[in-house]
PDB file of N, CA and C in Angstrom:
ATOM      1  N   UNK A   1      -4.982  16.382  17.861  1.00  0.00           N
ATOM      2  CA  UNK A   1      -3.890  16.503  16.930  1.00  0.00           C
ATOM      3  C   UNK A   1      -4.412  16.173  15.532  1.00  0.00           C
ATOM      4  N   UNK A   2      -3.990  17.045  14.515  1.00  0.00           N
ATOM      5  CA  UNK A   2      -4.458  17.104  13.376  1.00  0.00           C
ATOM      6  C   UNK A   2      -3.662  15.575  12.535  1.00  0.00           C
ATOM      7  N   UNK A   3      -4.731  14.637  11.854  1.00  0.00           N
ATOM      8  CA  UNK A   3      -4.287  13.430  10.834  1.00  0.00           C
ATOM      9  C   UNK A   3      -4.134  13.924   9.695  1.00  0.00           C
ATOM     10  N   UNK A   4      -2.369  13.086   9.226  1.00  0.00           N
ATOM     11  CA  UNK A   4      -2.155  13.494   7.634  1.00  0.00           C
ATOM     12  C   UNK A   4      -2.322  12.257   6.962  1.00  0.00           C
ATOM     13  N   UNK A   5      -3.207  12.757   5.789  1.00  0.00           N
ATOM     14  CA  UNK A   5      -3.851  11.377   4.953  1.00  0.00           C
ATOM     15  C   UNK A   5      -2.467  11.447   4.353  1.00  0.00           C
ATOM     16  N   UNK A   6      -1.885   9.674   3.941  1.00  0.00           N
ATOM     17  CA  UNK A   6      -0.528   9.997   3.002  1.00  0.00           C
ATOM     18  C   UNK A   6      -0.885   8.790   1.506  1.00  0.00           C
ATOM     19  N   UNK A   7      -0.368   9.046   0.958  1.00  0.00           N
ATOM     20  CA  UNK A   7      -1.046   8.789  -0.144  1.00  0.00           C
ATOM     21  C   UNK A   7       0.428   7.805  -1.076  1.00  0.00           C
ATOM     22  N   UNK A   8       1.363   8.019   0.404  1.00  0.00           N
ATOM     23  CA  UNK A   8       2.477   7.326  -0.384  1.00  0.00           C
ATOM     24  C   UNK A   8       2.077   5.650  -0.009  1.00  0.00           C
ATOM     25  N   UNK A   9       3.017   4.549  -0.756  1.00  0.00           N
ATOM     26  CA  UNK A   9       2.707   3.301  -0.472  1.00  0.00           C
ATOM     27  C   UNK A   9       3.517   2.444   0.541  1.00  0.00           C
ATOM     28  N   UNK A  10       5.237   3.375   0.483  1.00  0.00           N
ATOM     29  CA  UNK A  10       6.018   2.823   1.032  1.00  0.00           C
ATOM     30  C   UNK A  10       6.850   3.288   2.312  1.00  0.00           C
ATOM     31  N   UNK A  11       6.702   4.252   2.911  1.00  0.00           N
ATOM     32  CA  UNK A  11       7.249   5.084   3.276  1.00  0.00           C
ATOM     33  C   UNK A  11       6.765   4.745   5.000  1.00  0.00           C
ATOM     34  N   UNK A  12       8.122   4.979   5.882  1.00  0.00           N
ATOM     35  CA  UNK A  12       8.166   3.991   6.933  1.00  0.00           C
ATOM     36  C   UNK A  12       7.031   4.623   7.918  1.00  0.00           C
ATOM     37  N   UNK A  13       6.433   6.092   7.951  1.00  0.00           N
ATOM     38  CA  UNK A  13       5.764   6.776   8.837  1.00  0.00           C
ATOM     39  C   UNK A  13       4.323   5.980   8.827  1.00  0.00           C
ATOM     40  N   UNK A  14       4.025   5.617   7.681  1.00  0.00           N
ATOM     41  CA  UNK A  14       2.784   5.059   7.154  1.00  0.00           C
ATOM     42  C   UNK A  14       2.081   4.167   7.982  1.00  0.00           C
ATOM     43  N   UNK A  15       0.746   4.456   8.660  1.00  0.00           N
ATOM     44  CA  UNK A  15       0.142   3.609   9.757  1.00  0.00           C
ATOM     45  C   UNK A  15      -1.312   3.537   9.305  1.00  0.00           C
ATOM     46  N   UNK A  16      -1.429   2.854   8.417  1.00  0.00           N
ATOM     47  CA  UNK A  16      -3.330   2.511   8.239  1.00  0.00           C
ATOM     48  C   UNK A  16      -3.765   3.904   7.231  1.00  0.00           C
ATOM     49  N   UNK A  17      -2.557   4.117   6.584  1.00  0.00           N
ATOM     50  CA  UNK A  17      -3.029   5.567   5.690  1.00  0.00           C
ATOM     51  C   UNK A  17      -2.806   6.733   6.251  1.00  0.00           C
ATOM     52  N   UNK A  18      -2.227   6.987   6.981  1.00  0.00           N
ATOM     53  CA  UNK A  18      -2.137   7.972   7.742  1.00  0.00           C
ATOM     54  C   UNK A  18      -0.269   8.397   8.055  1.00  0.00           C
ATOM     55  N   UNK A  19       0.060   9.664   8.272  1.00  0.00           N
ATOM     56  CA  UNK A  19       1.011  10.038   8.782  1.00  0.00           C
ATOM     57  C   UNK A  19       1.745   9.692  10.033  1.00  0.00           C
ATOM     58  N   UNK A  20       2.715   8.740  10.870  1.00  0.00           N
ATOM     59  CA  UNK A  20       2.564   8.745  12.193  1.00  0.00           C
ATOM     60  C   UNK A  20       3.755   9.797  12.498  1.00  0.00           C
ATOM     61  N   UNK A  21       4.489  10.052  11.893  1.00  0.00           N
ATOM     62  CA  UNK A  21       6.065  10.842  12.014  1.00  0.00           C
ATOM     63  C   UNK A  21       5.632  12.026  13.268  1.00  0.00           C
ATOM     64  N   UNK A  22       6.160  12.719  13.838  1.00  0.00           N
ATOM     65  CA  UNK A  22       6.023  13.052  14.754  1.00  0.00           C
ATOM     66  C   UNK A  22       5.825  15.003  14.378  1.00  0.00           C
ATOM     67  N   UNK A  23       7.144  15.039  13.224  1.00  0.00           N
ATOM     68  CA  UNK A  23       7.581  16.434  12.366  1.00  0.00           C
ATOM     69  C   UNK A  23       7.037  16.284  11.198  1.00  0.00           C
ATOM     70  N   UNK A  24       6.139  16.836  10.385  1.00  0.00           N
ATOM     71  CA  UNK A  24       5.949  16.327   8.981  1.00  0.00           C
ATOM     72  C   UNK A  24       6.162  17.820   8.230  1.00  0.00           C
ATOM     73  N   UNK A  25       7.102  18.078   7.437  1.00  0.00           N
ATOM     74  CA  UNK A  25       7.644  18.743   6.282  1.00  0.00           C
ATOM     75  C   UNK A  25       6.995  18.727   5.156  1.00  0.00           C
ATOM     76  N   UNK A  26       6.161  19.827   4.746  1.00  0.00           N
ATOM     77  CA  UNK A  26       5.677  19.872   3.244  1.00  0.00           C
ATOM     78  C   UNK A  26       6.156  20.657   2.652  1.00  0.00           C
ATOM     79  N   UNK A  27       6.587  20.433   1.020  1.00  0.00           N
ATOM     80  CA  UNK A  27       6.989  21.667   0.409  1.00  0.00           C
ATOM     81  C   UNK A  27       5.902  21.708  -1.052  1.00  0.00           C
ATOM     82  N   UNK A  28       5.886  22.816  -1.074  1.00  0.00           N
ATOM     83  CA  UNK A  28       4.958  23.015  -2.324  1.00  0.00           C
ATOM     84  C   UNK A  28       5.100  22.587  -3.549  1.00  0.00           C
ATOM     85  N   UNK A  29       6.829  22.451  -3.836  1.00  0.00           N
ATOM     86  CA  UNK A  29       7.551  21.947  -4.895  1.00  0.00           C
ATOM     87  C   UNK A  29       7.916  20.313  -4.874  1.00  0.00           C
ATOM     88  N   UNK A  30       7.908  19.760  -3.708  1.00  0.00           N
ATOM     89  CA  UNK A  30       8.920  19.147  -3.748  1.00  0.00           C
ATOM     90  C   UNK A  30       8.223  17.616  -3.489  1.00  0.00           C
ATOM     91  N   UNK A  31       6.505  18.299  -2.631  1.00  0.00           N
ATOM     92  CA  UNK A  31       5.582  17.368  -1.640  1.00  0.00           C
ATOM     93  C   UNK A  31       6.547  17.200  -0.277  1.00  0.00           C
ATOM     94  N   UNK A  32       6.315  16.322  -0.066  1.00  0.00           N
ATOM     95  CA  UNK A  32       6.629  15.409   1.730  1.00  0.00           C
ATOM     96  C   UNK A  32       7.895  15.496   1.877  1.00  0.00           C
ATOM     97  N   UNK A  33       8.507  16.392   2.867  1.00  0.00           N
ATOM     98  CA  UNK A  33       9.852  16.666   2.725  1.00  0.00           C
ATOM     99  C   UNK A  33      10.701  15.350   4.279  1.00  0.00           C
ATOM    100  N   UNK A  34       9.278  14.716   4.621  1.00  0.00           N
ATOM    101  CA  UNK A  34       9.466  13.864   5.834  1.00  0.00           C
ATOM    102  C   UNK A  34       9.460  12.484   5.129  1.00  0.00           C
ATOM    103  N   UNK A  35       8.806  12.068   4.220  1.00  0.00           N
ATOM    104  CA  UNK A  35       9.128  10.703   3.433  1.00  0.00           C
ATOM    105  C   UNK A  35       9.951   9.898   3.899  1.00  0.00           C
ATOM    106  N   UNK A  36      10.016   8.639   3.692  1.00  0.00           N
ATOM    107  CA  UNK A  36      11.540   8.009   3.873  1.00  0.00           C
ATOM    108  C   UNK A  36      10.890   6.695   3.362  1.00  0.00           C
ATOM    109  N   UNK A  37      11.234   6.306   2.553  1.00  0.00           N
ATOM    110  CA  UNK A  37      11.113   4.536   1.610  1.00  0.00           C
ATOM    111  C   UNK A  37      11.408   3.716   2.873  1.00  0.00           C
ATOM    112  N   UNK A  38      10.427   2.759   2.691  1.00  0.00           N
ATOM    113  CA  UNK A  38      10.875   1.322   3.421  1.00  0.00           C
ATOM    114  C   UNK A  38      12.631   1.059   2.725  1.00  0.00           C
ATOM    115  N   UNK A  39      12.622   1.074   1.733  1.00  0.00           N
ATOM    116  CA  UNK A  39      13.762   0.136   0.881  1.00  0.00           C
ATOM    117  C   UNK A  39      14.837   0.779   1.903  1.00  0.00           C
ATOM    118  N   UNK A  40      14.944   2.250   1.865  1.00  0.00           N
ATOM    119  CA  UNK A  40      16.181   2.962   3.179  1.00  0.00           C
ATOM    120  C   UNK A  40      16.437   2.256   3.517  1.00  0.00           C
ATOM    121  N   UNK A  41      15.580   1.422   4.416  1.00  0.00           N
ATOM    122  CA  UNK A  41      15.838   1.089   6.161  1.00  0.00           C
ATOM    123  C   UNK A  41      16.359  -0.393   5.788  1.00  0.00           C
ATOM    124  N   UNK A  42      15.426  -1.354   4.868  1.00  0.00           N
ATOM    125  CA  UNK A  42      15.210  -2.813   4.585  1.00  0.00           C
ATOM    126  C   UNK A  42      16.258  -3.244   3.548  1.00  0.00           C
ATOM    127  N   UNK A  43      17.189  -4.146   3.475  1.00  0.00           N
ATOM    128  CA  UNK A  43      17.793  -4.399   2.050  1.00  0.00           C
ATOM    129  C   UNK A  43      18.757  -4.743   2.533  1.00  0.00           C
ATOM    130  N   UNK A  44      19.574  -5.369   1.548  1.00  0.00           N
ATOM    131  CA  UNK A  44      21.022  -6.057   2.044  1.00  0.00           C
ATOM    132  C   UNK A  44      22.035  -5.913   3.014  1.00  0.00           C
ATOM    133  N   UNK A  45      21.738  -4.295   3.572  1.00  0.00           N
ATOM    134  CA  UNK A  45      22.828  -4.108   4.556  1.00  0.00           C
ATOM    135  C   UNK A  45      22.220  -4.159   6.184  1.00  0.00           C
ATOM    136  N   UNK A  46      21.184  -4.778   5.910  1.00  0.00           N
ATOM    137  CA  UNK A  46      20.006  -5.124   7.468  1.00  0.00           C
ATOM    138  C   UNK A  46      21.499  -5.386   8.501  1.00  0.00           C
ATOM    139  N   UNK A  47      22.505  -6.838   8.156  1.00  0.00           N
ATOM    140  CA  UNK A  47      23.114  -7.047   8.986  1.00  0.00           C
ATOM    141  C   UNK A  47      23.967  -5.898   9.556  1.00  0.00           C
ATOM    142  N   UNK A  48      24.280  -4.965   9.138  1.00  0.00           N
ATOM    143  CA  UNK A  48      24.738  -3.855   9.818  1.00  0.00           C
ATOM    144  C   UNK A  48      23.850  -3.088  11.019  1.00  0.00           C
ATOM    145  N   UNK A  49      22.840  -3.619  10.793  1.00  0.00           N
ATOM    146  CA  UNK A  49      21.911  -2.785  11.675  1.00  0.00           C
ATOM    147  C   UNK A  49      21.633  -3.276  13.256  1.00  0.00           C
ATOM    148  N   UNK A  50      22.214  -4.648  13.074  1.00  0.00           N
ATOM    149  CA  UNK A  50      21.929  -5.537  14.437  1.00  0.00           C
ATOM    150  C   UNK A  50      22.967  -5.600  15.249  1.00  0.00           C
ATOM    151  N   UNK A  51      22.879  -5.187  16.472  1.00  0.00           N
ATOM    152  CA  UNK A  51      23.908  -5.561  17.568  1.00  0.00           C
ATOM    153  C   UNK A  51      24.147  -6.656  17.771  1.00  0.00           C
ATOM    154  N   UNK A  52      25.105  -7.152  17.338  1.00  0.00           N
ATOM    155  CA  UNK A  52      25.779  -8.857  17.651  1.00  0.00           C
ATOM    156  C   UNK A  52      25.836  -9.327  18.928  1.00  0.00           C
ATOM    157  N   UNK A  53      26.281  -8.366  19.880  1.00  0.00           N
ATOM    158  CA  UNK A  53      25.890  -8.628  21.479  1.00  0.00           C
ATOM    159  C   UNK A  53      24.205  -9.232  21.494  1.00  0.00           C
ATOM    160  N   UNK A  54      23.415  -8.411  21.154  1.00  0.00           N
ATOM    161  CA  UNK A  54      22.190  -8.141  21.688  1.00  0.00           C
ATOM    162  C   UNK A  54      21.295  -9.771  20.886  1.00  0.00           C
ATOM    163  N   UNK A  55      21.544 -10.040  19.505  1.00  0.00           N
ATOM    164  CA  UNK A  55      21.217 -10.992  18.770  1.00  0.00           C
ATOM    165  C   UNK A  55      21.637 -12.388  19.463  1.00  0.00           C
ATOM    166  N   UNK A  56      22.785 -12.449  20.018  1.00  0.00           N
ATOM    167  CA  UNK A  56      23.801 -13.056  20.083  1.00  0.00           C
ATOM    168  C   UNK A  56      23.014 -14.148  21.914  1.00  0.00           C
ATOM    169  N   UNK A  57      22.779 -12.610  22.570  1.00  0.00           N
ATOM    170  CA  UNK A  57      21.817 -12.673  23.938  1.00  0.00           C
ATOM    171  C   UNK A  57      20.473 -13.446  23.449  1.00  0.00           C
ATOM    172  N   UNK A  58      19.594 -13.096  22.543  1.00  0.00           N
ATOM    173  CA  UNK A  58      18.303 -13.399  22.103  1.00  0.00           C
ATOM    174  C   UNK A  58      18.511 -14.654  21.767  1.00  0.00           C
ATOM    175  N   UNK A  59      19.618 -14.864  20.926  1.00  0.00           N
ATOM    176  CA  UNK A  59      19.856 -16.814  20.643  1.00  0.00           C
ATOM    177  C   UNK A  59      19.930 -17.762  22.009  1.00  0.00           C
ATOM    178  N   UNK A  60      20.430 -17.326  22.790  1.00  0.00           N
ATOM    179  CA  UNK A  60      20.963 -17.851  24.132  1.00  0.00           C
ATOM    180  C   UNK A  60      19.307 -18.022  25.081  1.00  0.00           C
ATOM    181  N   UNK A  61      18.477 -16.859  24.632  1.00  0.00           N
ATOM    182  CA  UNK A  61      17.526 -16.906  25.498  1.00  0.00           C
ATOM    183  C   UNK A  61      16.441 -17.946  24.991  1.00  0.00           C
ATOM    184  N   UNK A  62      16.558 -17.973  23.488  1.00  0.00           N
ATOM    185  CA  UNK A  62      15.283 -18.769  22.790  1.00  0.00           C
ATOM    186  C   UNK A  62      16.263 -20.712  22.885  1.00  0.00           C
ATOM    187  N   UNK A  63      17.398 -20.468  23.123  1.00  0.00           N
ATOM    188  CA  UNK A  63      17.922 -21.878  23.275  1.00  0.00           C
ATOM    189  C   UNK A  63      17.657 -22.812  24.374  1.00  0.00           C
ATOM    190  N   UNK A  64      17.889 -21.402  25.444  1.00  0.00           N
ATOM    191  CA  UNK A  64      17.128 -22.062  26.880  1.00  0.00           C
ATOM    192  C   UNK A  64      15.816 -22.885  27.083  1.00  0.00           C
ATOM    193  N   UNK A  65      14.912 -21.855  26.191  1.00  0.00           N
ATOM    194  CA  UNK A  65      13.425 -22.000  26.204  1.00  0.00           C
ATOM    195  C   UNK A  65      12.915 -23.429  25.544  1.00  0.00           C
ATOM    196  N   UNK A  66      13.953 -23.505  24.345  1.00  0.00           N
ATOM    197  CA  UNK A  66      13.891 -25.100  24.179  1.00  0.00           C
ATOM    198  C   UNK A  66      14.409 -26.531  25.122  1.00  0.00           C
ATOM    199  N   UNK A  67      15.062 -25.895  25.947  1.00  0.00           N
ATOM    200  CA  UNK A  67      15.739 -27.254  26.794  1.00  0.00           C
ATOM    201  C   UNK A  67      14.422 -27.028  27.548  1.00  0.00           C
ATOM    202  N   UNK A  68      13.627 -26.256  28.340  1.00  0.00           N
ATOM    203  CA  UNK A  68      12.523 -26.387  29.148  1.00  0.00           C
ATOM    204  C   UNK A  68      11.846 -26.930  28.247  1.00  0.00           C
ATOM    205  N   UNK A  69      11.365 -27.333  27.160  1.00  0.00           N
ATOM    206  CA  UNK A  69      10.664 -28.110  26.720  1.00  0.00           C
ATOM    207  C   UNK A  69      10.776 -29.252  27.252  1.00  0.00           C
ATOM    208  N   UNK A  70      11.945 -30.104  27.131  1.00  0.00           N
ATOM    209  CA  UNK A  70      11.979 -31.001  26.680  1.00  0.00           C
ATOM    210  C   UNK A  70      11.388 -31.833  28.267  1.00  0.00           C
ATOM    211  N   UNK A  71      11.818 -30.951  29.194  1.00  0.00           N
ATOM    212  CA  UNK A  71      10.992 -31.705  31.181  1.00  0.00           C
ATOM    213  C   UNK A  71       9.579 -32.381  30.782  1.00  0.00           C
TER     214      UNK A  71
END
C-alpha cells in the first residue's frame, strides 16, 4: 500500500509523518480534501463526547483497584 508523506502539523490522520486515514482526497485547488484539525475533535466540548454510563463504569473499576491495595 502506497505512504502519503503529510506535511500538515495537526491533523488527526497524522502517524510519524505519514497519512494513516484509510480514504485520502486530493484536490488540486484545494490540497487534502481528508484533513481534519486536532482542535475539531479536542476543545471545550470534549465533555459531550463521553458516555456517562461508560466513564461512570471506569470510576467504579479504578475505585475497586484501590481498596485491593490497601490488603
Amino acid at each position: 500500500m502506497p505512504r502519503i508523506r503529510c506535511f500538515y502539523e495537526d491533523c488527526i490522520f497524522l502517524d510519524e509523518g505519514y497519512c494513516s486515514a484509510a480514504v485520502v482526497e486530493v484536490d488540486p485547488n484545494e490540497g487534502c480534501l481528508t484533513y481534519k484539525p486536532v482542535g475539531d475533535f479536542v476543545g471545550a466540548d470534549d465533555e459531550d463526547l463521553w458516555d456517562d454510563d461508560l466513564l461512570a463504569e471506569e470510576l467504579e473499576a479504578d475505585d475497586l483497584w484501590d481498596e485491593d491495595e490497601d490488603l
